[in-house]
PDB file of N, CA and C in Angstrom:
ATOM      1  N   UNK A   1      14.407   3.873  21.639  1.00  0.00           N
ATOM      2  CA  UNK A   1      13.302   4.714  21.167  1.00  0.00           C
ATOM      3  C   UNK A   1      12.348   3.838  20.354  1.00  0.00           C
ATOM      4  N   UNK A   2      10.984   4.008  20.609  1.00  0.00           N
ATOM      5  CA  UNK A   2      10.154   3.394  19.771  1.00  0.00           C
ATOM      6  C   UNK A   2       9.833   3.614  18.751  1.00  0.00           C
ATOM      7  N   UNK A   3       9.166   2.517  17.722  1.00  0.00           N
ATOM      8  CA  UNK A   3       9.519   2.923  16.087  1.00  0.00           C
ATOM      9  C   UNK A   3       8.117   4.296  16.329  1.00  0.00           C
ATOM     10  N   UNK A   4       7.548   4.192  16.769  1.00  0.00           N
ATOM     11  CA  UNK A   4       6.214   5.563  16.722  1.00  0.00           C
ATOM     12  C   UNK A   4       7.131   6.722  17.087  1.00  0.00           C
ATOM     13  N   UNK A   5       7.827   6.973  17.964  1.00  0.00           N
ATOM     14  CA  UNK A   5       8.691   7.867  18.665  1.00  0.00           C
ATOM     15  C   UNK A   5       9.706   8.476  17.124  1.00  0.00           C
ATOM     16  N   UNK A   6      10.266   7.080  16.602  1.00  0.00           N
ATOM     17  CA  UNK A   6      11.291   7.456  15.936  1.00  0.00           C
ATOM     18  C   UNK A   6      10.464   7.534  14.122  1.00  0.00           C
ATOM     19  N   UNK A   7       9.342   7.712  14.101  1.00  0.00           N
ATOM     20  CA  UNK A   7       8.555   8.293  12.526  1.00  0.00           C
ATOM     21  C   UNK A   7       8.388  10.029  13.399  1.00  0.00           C
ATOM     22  N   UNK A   8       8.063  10.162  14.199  1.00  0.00           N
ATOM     23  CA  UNK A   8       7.595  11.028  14.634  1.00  0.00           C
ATOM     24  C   UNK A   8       8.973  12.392  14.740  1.00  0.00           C
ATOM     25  N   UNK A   9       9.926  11.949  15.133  1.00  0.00           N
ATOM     26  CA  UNK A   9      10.999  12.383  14.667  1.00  0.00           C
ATOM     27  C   UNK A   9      11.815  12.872  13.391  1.00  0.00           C
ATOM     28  N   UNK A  10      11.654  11.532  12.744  1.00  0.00           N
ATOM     29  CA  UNK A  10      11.762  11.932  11.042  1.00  0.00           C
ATOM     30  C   UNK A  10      10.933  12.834  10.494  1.00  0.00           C
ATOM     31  N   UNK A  11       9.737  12.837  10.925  1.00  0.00           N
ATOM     32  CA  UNK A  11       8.492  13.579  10.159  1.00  0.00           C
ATOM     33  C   UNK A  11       8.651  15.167  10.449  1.00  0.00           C
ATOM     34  N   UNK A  12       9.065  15.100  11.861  1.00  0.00           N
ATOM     35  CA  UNK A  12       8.936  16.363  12.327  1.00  0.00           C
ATOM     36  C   UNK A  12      10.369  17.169  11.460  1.00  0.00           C
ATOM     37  N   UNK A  13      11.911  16.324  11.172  1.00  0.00           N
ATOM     38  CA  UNK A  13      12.288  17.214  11.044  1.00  0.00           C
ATOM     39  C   UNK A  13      12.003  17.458   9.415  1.00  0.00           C
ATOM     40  N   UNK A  14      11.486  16.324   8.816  1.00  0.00           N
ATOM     41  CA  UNK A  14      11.191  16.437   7.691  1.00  0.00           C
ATOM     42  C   UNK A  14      10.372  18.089   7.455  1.00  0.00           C
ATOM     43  N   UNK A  15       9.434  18.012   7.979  1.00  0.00           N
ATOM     44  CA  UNK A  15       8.714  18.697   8.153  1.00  0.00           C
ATOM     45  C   UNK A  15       9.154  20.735   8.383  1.00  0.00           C
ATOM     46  N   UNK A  16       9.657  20.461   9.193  1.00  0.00           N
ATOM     47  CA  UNK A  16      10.948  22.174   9.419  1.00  0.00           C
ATOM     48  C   UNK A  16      11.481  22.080   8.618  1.00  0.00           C
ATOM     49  N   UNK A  17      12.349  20.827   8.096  1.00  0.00           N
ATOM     50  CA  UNK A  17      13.445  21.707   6.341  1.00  0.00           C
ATOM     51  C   UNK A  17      12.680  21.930   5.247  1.00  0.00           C
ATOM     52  N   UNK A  18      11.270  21.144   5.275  1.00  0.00           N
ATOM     53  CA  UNK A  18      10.608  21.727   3.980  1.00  0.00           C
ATOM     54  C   UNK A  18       9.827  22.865   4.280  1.00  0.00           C
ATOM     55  N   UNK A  19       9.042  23.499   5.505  1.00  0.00           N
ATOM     56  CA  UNK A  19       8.670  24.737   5.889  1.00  0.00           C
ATOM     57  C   UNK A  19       9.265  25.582   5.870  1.00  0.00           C
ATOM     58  N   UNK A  20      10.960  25.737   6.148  1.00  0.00           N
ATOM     59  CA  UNK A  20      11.924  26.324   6.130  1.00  0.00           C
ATOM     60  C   UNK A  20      11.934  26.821   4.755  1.00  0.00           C
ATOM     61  N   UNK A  21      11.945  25.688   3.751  1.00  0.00           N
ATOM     62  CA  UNK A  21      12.122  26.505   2.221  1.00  0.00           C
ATOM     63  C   UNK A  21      11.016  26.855   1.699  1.00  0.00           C
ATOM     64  N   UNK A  22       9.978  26.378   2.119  1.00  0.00           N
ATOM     65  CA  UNK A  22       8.496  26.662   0.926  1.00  0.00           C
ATOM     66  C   UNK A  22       7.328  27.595   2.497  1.00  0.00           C
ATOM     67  N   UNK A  23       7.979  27.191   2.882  1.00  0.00           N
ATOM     68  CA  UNK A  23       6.622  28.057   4.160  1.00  0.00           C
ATOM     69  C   UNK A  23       5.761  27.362   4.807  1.00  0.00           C
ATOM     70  N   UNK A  24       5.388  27.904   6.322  1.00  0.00           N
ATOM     71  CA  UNK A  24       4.097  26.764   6.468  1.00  0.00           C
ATOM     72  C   UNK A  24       2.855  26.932   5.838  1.00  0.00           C
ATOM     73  N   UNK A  25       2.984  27.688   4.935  1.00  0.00           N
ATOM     74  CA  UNK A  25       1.472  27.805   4.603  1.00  0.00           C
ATOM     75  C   UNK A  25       1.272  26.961   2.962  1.00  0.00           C
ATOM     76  N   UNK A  26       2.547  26.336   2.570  1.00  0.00           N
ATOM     77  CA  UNK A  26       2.360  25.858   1.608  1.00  0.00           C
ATOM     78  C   UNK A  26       1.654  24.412   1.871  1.00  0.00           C
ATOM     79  N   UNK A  27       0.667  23.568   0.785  1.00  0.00           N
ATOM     80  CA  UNK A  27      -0.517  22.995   1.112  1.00  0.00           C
ATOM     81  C   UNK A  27       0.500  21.347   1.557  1.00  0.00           C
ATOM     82  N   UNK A  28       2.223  20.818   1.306  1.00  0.00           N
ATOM     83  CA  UNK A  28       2.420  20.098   1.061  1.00  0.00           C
ATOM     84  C   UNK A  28       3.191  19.985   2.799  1.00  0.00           C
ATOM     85  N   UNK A  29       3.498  21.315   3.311  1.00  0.00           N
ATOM     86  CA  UNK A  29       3.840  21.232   4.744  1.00  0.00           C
ATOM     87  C   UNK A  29       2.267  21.314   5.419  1.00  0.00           C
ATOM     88  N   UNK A  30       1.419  21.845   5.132  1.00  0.00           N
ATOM     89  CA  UNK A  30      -0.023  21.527   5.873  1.00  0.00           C
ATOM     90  C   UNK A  30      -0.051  20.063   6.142  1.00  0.00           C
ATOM     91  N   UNK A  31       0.250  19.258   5.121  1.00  0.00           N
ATOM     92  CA  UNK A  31      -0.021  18.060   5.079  1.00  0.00           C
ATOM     93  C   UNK A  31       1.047  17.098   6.009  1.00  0.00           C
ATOM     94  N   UNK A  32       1.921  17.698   5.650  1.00  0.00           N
ATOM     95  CA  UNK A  32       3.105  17.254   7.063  1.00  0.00           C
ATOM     96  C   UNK A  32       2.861  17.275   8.207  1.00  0.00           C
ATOM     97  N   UNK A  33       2.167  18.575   8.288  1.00  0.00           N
ATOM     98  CA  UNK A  33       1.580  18.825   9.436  1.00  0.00           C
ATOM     99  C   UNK A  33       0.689  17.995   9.839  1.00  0.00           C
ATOM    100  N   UNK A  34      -0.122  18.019   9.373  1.00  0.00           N
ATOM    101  CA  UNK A  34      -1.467  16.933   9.663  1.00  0.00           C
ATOM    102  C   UNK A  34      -1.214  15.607  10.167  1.00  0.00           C
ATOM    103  N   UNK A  35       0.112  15.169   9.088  1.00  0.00           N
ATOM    104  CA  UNK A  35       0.382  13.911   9.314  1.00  0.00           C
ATOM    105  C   UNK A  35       1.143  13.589  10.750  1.00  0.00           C
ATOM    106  N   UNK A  36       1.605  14.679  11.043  1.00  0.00           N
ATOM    107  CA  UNK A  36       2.667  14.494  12.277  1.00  0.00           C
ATOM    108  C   UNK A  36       1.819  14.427  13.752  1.00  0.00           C
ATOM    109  N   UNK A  37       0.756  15.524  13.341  1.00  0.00           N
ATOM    110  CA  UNK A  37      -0.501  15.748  14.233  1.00  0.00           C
ATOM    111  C   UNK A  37      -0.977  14.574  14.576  1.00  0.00           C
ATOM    112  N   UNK A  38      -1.370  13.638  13.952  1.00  0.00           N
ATOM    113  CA  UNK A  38      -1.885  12.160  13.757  1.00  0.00           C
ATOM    114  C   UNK A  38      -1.129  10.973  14.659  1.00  0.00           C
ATOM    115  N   UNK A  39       0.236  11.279  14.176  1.00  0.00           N
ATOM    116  CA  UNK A  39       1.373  10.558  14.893  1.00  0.00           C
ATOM    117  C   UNK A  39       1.286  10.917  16.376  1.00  0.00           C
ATOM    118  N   UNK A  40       1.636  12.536  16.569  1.00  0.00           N
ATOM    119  CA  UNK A  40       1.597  12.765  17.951  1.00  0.00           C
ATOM    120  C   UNK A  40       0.085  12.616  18.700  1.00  0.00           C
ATOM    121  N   UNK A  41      -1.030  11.993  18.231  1.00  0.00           N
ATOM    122  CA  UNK A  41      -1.895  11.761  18.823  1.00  0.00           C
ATOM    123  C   UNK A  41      -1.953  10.514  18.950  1.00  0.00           C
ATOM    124  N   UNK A  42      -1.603   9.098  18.054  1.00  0.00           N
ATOM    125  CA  UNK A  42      -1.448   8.122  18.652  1.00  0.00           C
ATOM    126  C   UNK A  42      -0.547   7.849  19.900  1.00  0.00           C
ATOM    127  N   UNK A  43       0.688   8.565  19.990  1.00  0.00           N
ATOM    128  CA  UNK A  43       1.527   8.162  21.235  1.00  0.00           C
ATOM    129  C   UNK A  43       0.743   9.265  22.510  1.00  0.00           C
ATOM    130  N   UNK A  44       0.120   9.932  22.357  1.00  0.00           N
ATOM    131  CA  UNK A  44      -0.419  10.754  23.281  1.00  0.00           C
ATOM    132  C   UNK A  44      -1.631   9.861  24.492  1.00  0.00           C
ATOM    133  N   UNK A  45      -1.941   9.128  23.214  1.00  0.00           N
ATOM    134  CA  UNK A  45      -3.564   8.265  23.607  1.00  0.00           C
ATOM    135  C   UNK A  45      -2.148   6.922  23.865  1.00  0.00           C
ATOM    136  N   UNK A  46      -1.012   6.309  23.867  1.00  0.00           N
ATOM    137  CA  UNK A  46      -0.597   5.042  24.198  1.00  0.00           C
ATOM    138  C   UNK A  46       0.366   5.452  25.438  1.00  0.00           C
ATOM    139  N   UNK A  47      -0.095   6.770  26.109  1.00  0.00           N
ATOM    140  CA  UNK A  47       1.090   7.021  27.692  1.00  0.00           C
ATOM    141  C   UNK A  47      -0.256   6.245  28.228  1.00  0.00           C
TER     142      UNK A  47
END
């Protein structure tokens, strides 16, 4: 697995256990969000 593949992984599940406890609407999973968004658009644009 590639290291982009494997942040993208961490982030994401990072991302569900802290939505899980605080919500997605809290501003610090938005930002998870965003960030993961970012990630999955560089490997999107490197197929």
């Amino acid at each position: 697995m590639s290291s982009l593949l494997h942040e993208i992984e961490k982030l994401r599940s990072k991302l569900i256990e802290y939505a899980i406890q605080y919500g997605l609407n809290d501003s610090y999973s938005i930002k998870l969000s965003q960030e993961l968004d970012q990630l999955l658009n560089i490997e999107l644009k490197q197929r």
